[in-house]
N, C-alpha and C. Protein backbone atom coordinates (compact mmCIF):
# COMPACT_ATOMS: atom_id res chain seq x y z
N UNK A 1 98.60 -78.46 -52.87
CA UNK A 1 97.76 -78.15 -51.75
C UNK A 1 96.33 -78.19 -52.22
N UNK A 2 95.46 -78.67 -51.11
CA UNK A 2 93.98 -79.17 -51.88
C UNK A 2 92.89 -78.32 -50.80
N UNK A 3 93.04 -77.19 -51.56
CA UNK A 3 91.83 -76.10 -50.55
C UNK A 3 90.16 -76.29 -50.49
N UNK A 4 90.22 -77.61 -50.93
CA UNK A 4 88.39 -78.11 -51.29
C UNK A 4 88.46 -77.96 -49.74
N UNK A 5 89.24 -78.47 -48.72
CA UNK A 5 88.79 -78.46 -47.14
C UNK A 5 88.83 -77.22 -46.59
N UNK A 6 87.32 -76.65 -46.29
CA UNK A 6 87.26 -75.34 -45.77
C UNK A 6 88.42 -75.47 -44.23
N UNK A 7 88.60 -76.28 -43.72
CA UNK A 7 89.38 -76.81 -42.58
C UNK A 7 90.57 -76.30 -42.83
N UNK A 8 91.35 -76.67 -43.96
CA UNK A 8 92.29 -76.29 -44.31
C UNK A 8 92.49 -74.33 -44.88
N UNK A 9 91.91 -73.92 -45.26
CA UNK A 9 91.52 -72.92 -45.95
C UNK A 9 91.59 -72.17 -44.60
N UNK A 10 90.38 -72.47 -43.66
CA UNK A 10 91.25 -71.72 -42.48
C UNK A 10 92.16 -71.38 -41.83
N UNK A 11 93.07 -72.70 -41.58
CA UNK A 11 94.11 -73.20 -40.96
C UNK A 11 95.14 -72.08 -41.39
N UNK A 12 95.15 -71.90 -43.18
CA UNK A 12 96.11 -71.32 -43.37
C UNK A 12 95.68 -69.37 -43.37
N UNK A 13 94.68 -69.56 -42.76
CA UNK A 13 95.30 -67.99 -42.39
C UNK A 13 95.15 -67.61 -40.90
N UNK A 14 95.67 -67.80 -40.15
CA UNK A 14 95.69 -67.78 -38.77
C UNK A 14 96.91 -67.97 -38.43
N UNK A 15 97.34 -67.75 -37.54
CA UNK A 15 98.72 -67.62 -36.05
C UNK A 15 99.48 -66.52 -36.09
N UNK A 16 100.78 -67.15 -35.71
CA UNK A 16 101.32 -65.71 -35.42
C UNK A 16 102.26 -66.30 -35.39
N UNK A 17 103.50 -64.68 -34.95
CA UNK A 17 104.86 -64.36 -36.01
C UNK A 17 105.81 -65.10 -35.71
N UNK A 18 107.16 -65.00 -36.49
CA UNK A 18 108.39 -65.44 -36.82
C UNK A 18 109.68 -65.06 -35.53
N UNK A 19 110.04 -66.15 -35.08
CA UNK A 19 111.66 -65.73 -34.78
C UNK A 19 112.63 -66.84 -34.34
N UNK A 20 113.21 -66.97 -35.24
CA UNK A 20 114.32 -67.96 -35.74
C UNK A 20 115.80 -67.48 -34.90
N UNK A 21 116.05 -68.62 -33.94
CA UNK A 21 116.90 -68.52 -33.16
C UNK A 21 118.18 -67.86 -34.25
N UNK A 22 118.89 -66.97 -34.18
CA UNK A 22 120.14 -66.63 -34.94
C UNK A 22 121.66 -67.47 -34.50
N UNK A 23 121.52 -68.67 -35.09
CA UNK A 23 122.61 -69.80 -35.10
C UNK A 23 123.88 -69.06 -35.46
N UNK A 24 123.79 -68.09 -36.81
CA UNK A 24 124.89 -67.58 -37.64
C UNK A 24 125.31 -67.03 -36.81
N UNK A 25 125.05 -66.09 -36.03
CA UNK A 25 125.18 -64.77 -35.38
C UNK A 25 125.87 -65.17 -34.02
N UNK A 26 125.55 -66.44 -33.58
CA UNK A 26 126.29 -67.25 -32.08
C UNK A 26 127.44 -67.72 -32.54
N UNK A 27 127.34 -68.33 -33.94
CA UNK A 27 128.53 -69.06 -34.13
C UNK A 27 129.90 -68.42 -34.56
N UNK A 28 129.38 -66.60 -34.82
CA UNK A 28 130.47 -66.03 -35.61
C UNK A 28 131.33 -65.26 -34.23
N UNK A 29 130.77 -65.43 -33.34
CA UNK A 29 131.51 -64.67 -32.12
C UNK A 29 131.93 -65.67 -31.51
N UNK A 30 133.56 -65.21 -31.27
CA UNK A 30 134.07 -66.23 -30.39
C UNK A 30 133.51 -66.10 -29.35
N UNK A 31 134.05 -67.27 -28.24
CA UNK A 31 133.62 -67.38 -26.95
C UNK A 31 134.66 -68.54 -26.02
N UNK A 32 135.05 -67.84 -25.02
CA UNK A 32 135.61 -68.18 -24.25
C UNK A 32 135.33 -70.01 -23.69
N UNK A 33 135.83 -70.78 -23.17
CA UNK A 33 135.54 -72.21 -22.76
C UNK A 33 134.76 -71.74 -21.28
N UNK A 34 133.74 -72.50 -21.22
CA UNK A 34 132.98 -72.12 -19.87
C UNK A 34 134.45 -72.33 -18.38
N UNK A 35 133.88 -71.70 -17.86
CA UNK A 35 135.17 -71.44 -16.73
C UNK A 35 136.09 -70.61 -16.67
N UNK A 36 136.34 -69.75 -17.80
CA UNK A 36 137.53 -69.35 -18.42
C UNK A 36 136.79 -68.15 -18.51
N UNK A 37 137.69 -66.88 -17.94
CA UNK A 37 137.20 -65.29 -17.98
C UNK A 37 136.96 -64.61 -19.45
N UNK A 38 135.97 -64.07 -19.20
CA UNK A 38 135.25 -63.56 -20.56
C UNK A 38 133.83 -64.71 -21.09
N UNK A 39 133.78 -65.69 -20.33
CA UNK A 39 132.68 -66.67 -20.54
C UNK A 39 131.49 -66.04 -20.20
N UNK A 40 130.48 -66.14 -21.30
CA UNK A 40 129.43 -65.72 -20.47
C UNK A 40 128.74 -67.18 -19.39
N UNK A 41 128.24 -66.91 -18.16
CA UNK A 41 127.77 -67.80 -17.17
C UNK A 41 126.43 -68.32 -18.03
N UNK A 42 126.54 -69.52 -17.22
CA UNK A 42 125.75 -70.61 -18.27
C UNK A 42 123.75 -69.97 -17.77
N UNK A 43 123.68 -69.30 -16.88
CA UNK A 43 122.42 -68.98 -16.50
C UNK A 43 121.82 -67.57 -17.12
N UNK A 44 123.00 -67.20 -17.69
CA UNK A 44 122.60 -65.81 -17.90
C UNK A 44 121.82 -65.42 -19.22
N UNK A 45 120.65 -64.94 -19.40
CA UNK A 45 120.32 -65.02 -20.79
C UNK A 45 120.91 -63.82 -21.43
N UNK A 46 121.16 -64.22 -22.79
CA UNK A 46 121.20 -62.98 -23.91
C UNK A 46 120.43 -61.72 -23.54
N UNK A 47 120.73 -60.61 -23.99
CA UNK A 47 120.23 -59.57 -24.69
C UNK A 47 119.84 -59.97 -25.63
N UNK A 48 118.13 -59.81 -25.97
CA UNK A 48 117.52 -60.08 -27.31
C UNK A 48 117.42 -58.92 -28.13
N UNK A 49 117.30 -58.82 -29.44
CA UNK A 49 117.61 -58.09 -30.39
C UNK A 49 116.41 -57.09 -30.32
N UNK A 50 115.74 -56.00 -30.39
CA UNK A 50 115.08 -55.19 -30.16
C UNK A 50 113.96 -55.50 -31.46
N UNK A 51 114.40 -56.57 -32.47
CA UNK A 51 113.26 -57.12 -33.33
C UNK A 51 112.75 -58.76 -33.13
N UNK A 52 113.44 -59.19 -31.81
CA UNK A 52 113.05 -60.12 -31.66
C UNK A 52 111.75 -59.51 -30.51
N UNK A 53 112.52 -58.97 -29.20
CA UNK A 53 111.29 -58.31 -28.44
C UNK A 53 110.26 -58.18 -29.12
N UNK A 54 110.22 -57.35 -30.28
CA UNK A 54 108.80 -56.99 -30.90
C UNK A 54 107.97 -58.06 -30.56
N UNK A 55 108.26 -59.83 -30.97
CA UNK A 55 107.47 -60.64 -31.13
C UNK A 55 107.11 -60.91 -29.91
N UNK A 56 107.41 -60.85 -28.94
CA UNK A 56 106.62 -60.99 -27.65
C UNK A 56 105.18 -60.61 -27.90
N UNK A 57 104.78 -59.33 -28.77
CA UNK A 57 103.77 -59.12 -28.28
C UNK A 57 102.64 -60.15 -28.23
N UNK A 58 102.56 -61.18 -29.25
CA UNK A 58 102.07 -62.35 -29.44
C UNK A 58 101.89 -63.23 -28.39
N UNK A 59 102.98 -63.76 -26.82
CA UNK A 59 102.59 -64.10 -25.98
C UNK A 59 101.32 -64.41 -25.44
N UNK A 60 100.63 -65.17 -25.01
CA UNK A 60 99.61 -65.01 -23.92
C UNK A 60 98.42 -66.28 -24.76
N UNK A 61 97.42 -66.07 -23.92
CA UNK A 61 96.00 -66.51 -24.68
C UNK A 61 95.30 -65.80 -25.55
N UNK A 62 94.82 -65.83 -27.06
CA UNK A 62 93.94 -64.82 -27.26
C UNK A 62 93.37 -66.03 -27.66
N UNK A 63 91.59 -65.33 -28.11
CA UNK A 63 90.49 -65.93 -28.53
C UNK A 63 89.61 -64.72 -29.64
N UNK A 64 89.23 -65.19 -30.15
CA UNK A 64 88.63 -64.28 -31.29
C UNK A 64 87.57 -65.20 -32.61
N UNK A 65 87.37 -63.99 -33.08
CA UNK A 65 86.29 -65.03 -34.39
C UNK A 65 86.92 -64.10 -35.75
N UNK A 66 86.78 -65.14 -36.83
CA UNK A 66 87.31 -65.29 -38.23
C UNK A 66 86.00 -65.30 -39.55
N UNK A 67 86.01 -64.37 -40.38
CA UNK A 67 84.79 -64.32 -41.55
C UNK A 67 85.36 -64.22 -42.71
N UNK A 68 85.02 -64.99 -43.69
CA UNK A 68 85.81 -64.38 -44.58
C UNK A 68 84.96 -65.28 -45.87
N UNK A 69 85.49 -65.60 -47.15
CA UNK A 69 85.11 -66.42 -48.23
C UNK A 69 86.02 -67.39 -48.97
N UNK A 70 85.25 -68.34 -49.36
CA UNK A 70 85.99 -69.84 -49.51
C UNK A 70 85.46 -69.41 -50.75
N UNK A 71 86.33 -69.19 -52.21
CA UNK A 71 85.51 -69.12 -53.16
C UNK A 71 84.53 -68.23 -53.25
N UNK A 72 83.08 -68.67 -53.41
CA UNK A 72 81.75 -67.24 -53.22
C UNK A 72 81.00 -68.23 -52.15
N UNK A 73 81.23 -69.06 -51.29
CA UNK A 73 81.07 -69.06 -49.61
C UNK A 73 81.31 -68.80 -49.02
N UNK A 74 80.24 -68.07 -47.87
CA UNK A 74 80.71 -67.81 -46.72
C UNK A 74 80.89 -68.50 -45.68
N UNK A 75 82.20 -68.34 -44.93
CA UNK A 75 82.41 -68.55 -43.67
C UNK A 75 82.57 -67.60 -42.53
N UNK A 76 82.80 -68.39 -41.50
CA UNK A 76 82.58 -68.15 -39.96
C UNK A 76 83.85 -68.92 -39.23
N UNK A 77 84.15 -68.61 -38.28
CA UNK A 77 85.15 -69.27 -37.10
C UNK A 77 84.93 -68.89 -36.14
N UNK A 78 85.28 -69.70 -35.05
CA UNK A 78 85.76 -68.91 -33.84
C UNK A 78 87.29 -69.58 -33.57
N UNK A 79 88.00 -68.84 -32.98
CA UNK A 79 89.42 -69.48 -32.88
C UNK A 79 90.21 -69.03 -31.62
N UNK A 80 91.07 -70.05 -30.88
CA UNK A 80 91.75 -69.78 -29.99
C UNK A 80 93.01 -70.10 -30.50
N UNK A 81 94.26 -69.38 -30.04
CA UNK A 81 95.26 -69.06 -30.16
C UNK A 81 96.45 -69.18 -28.67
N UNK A 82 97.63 -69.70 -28.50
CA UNK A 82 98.17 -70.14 -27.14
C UNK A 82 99.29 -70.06 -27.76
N UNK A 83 100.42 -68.88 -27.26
CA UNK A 83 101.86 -68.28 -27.97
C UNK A 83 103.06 -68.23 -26.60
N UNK A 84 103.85 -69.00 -26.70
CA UNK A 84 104.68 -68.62 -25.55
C UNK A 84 105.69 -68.52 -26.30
N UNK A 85 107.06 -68.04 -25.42
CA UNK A 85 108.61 -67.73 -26.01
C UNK A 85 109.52 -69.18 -26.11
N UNK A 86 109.79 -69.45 -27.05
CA UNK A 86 110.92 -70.58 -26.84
C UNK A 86 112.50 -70.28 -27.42
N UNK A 87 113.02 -71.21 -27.85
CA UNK A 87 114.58 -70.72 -27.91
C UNK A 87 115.04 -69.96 -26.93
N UNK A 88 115.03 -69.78 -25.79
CA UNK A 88 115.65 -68.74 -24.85
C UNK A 88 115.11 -67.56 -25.28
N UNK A 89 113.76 -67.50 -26.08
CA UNK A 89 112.69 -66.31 -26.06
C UNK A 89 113.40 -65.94 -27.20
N UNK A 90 114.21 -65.92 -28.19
CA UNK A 90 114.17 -65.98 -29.54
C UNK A 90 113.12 -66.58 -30.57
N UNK A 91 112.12 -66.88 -29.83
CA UNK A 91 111.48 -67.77 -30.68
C UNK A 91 110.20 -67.22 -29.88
N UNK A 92 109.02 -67.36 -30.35
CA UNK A 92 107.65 -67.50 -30.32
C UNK A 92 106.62 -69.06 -31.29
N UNK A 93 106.28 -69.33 -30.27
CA UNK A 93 105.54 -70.78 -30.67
C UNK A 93 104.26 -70.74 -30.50
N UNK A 94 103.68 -70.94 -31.21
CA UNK A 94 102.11 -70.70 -31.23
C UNK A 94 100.88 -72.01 -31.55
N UNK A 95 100.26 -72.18 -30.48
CA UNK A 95 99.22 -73.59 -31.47
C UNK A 95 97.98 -73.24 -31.70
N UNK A 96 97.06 -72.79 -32.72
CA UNK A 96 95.69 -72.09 -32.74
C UNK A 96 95.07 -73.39 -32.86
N UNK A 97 93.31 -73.20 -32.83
CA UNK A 97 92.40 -73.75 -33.03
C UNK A 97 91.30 -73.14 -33.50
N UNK A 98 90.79 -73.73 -34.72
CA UNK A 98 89.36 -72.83 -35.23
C UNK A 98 88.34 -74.12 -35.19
N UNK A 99 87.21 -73.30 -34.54
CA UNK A 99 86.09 -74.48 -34.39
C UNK A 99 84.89 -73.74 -35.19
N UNK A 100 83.73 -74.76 -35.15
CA UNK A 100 82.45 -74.06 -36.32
C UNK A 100 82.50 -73.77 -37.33
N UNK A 101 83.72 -75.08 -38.07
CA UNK A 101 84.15 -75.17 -39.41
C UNK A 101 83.22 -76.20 -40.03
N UNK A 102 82.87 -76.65 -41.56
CA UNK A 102 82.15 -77.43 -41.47
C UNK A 102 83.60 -78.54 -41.64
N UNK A 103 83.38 -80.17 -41.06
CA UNK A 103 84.10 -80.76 -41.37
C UNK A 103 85.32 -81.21 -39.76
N UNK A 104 84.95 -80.37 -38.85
CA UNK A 104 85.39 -80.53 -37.34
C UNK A 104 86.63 -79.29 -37.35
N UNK A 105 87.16 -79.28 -36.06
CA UNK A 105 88.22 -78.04 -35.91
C UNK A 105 89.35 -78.39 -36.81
N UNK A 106 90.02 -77.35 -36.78
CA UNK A 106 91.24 -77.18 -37.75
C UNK A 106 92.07 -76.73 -36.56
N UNK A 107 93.75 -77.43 -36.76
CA UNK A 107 94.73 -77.15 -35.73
C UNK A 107 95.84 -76.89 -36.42
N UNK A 108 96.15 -75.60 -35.83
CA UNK A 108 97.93 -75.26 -36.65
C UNK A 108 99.00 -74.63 -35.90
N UNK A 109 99.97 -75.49 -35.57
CA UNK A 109 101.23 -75.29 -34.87
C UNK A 109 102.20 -73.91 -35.88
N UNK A 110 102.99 -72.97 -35.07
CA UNK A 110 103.18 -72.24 -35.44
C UNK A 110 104.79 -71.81 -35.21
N UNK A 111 105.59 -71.64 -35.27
CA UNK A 111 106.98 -70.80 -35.29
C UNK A 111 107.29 -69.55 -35.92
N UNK A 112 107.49 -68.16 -34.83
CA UNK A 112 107.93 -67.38 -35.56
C UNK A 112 108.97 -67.11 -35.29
N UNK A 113 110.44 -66.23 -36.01
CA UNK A 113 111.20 -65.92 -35.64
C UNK A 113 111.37 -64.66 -36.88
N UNK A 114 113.39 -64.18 -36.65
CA UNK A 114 113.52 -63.21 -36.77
C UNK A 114 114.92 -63.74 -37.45
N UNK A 115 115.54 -63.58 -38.75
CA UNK A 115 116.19 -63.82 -39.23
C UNK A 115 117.56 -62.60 -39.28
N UNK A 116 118.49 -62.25 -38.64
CA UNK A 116 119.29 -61.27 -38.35
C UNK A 116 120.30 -61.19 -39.44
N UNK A 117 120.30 -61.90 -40.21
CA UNK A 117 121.28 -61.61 -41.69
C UNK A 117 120.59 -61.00 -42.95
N UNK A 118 119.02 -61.76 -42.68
CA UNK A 118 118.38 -61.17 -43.98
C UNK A 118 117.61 -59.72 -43.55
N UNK A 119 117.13 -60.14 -42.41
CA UNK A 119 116.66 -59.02 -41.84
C UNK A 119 115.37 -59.02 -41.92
N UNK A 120 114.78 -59.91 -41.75
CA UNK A 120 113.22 -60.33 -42.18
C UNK A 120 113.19 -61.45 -41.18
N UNK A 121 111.64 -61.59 -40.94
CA UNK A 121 110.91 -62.14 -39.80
C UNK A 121 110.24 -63.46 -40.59
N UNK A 122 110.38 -64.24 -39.91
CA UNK A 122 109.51 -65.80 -40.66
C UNK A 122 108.87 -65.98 -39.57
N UNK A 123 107.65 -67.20 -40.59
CA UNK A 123 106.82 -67.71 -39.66
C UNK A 123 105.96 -69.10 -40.32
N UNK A 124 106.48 -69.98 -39.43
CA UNK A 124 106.82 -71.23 -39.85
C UNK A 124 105.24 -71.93 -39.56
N UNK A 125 104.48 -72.37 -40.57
CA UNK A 125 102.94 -72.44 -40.04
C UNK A 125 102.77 -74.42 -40.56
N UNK A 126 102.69 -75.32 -39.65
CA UNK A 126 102.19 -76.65 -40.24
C UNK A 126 100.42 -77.02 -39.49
N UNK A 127 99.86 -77.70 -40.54
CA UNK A 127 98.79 -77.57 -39.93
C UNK A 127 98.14 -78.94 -40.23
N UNK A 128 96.80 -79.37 -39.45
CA UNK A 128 96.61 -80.75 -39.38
C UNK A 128 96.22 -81.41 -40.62
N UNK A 129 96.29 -80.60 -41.67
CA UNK A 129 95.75 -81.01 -42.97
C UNK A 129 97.40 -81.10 -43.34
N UNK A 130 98.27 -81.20 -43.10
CA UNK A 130 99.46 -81.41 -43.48
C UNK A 130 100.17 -80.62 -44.32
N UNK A 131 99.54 -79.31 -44.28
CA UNK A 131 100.21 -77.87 -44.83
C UNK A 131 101.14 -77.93 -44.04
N UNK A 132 102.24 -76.93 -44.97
CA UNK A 132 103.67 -76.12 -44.11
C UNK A 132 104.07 -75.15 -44.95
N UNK A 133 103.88 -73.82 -44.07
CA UNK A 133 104.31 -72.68 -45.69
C UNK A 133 105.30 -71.62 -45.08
N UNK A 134 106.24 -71.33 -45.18
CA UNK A 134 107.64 -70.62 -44.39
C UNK A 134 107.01 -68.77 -45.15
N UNK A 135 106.07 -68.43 -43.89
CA UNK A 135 105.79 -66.95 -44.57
C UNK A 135 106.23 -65.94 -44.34
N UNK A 136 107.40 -64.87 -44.95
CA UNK A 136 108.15 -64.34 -44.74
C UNK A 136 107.75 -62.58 -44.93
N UNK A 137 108.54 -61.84 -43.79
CA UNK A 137 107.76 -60.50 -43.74
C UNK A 137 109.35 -59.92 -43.62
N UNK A 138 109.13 -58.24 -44.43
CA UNK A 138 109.69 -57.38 -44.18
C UNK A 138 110.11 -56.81 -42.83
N UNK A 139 110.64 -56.28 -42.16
CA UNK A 139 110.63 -54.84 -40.78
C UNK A 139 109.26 -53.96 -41.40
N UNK A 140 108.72 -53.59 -40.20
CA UNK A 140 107.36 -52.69 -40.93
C UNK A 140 107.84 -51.62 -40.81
N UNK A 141 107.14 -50.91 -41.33
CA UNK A 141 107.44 -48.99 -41.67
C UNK A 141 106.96 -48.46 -40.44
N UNK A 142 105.46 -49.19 -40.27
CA UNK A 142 104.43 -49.10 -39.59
C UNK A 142 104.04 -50.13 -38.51
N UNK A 143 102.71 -49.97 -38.20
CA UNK A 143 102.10 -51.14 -36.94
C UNK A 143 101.59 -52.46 -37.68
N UNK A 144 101.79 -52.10 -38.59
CA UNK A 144 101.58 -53.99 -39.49
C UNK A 144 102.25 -54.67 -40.21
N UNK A 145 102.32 -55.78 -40.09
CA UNK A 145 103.40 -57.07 -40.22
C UNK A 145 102.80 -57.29 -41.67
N UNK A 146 103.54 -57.74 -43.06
CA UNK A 146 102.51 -58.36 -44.13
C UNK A 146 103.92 -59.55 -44.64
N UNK A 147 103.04 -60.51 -44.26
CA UNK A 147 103.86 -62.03 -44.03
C UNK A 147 103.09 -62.57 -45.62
N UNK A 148 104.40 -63.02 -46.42
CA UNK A 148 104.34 -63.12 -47.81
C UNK A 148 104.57 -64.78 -47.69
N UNK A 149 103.94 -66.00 -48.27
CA UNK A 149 103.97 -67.57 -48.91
C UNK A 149 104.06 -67.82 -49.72
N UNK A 150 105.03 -67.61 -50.78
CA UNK A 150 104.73 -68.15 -52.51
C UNK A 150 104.97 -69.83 -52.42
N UNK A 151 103.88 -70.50 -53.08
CA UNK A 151 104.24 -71.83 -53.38
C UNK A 151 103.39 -72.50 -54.81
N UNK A 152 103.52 -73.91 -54.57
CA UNK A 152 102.54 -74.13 -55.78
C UNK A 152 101.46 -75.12 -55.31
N UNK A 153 100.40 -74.87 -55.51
CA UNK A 153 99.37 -75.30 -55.66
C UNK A 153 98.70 -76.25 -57.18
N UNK A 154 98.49 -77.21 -57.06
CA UNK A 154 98.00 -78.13 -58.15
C UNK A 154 98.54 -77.68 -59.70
N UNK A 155 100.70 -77.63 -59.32
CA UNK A 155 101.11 -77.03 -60.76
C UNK A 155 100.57 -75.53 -60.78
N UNK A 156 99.86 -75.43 -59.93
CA UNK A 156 99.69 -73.22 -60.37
C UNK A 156 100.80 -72.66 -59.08
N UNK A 157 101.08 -71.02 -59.70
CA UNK A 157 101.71 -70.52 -58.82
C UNK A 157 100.48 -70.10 -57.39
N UNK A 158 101.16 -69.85 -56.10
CA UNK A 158 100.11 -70.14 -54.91
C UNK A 158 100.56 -69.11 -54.06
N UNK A 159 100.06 -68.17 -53.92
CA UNK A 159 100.41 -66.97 -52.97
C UNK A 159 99.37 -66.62 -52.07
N UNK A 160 99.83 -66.72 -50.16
CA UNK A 160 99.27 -66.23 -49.25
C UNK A 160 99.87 -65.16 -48.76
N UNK A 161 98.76 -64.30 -48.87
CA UNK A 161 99.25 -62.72 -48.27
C UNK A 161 98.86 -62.61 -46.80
N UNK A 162 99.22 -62.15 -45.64
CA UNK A 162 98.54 -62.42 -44.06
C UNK A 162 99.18 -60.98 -43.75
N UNK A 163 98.14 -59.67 -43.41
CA UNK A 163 98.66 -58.89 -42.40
C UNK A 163 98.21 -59.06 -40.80
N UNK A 164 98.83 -58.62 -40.19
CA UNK A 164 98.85 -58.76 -38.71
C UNK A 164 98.90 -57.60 -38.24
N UNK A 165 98.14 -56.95 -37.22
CA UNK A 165 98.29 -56.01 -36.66
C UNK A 165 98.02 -56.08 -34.77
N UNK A 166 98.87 -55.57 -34.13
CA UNK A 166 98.74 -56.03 -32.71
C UNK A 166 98.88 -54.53 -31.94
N UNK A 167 97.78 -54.42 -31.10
CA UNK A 167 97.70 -52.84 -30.61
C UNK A 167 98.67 -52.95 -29.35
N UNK A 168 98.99 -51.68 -29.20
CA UNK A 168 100.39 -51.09 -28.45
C UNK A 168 100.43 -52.03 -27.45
N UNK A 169 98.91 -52.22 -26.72
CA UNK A 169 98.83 -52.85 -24.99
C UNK A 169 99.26 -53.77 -25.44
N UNK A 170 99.30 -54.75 -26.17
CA UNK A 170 99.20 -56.01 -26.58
C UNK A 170 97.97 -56.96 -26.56
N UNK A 171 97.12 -56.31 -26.21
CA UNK A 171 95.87 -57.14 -25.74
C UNK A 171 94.57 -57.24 -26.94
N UNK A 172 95.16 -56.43 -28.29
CA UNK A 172 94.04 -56.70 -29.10
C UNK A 172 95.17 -57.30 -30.83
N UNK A 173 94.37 -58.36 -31.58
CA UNK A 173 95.22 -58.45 -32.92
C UNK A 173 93.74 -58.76 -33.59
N UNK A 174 94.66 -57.93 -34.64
CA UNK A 174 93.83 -58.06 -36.01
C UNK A 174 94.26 -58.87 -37.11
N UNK A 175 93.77 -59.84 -38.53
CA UNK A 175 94.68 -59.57 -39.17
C UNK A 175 93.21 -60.16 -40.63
N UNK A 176 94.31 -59.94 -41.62
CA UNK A 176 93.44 -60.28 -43.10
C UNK A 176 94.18 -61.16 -43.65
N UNK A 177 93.53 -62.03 -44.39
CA UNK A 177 94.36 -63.24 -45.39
C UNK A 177 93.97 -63.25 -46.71
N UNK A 178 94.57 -63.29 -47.90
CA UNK A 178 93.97 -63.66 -48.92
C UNK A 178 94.98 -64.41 -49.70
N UNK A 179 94.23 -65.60 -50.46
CA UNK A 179 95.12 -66.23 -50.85
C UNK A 179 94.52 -66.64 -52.29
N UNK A 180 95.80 -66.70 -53.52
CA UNK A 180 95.25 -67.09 -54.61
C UNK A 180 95.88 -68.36 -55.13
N UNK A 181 95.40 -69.05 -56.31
CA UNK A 181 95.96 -70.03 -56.95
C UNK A 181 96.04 -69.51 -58.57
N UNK A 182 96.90 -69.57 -59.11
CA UNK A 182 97.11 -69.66 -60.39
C UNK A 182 96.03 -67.79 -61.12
N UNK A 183 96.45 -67.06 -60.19
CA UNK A 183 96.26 -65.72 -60.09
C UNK A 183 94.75 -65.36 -59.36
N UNK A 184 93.95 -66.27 -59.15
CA UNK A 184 92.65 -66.40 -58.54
C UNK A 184 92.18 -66.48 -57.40
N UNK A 185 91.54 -65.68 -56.60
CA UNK A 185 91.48 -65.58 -55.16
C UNK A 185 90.34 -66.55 -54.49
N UNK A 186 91.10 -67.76 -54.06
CA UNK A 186 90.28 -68.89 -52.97
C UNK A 186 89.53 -68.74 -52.01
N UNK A 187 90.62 -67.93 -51.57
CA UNK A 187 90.31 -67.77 -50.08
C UNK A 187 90.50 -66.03 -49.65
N UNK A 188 89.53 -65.65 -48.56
CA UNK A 188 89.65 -64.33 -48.06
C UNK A 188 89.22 -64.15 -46.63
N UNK A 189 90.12 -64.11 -45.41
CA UNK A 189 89.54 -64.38 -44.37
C UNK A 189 89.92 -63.02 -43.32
N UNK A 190 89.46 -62.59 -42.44
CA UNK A 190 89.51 -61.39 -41.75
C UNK A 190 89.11 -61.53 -40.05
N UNK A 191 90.14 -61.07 -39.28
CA UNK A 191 89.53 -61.65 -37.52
C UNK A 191 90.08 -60.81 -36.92
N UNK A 192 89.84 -60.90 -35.52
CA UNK A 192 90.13 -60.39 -34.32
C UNK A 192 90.22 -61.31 -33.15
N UNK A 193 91.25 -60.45 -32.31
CA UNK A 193 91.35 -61.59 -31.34
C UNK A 193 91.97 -61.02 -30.10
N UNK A 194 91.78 -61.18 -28.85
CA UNK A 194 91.70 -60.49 -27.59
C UNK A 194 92.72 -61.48 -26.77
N UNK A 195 93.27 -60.64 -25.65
CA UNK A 195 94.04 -61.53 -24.61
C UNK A 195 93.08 -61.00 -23.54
């Protein structure tokens, strides 16, 4: 991964969360042949898991601005963010945009889900610089998400740290990024963002 593009450097700390349709979890319960009593009706949705709900809160439009350091430069953003439910709302899909980068906007498609065997939340981030980093979070204790990326960067080890925080209404998120290469911190970025 080549973080000389402040474009990129943004890209990767922005969107939002994880939830991964649970394939295992459909396939291990039997189920009746449609027509046949005990079927569930083909219109009816699931009961979602009370850690998939969580990710709703992400839904909607937000817009917000991003500061942080590239190295010992400073930057600036402003960024919009657009999250709806997919998978039959197992899923949250997200496409941000950060503009007032130098170098033109930065765009990053997003998937989060909710993994029901491991018990941990992913969040699947590709972005127009042709990043893709599967960043994986605990259940919180608390009101913040801290979504973990280990990879490698130019032969070094490459770790993005991203907390997220989203207030009760749903209408305000926070979050911080920092990311290192080969134990050294690149990047450090910090925002807010409103529905």
């Amino acid at each position: 991964m080549n973080l000389s593009n402040p474009r990129l450097r943004i890209c990767l700390g922005i969107s939002a969360l994880t939830i991964a349709v649970p394939l295992a979890s459909a396939l291990a319960k039997p189920s009746a042949a449609p027509g046949v009593s005990g079927a569930p009706a083909a219109s009816s949705k699931p009961e979602l898991p009370s850690e998939v709900k969580a990710m709703h809160c992400l839904v909607g439009d937000w817009t917000g601005s991003a500061t942080g350091k590239m190295g010992a430069d400073p930057l600036s953003a402003r960024l919009s963010l657009s999250c709806s439910e997919t998978s039959g709302g197992f899923g949250v899909q997200c496409k941000t945009r950060f503009t007032g980068l130098p170098g033109g906007p930065a765009e990053e498609t997003d998937l989060f889900g909710f993994d029901p065997g491991q018990r941990k939340y992913h969040w699947f981030s590709v972005t127009n610089q042709g990043e893709t980093h599967d960043h994986v979070a605990e259940i919180p204790k608390g009101d913040t998400l801290r979504f973990v990326y280990d990879g490698v960067q130019d032969g070094k080890p490459a770790r993005e740290v991203i907390t997220l925080k989203v207030s009760e209404d749903h209408h305000n998120l926070e979050f911080q990024n920092t990311y290192t290469v080969g134990g050294q911190v690149v990047l450090t970025l910090s925002g807010r963002g409103t529905k």
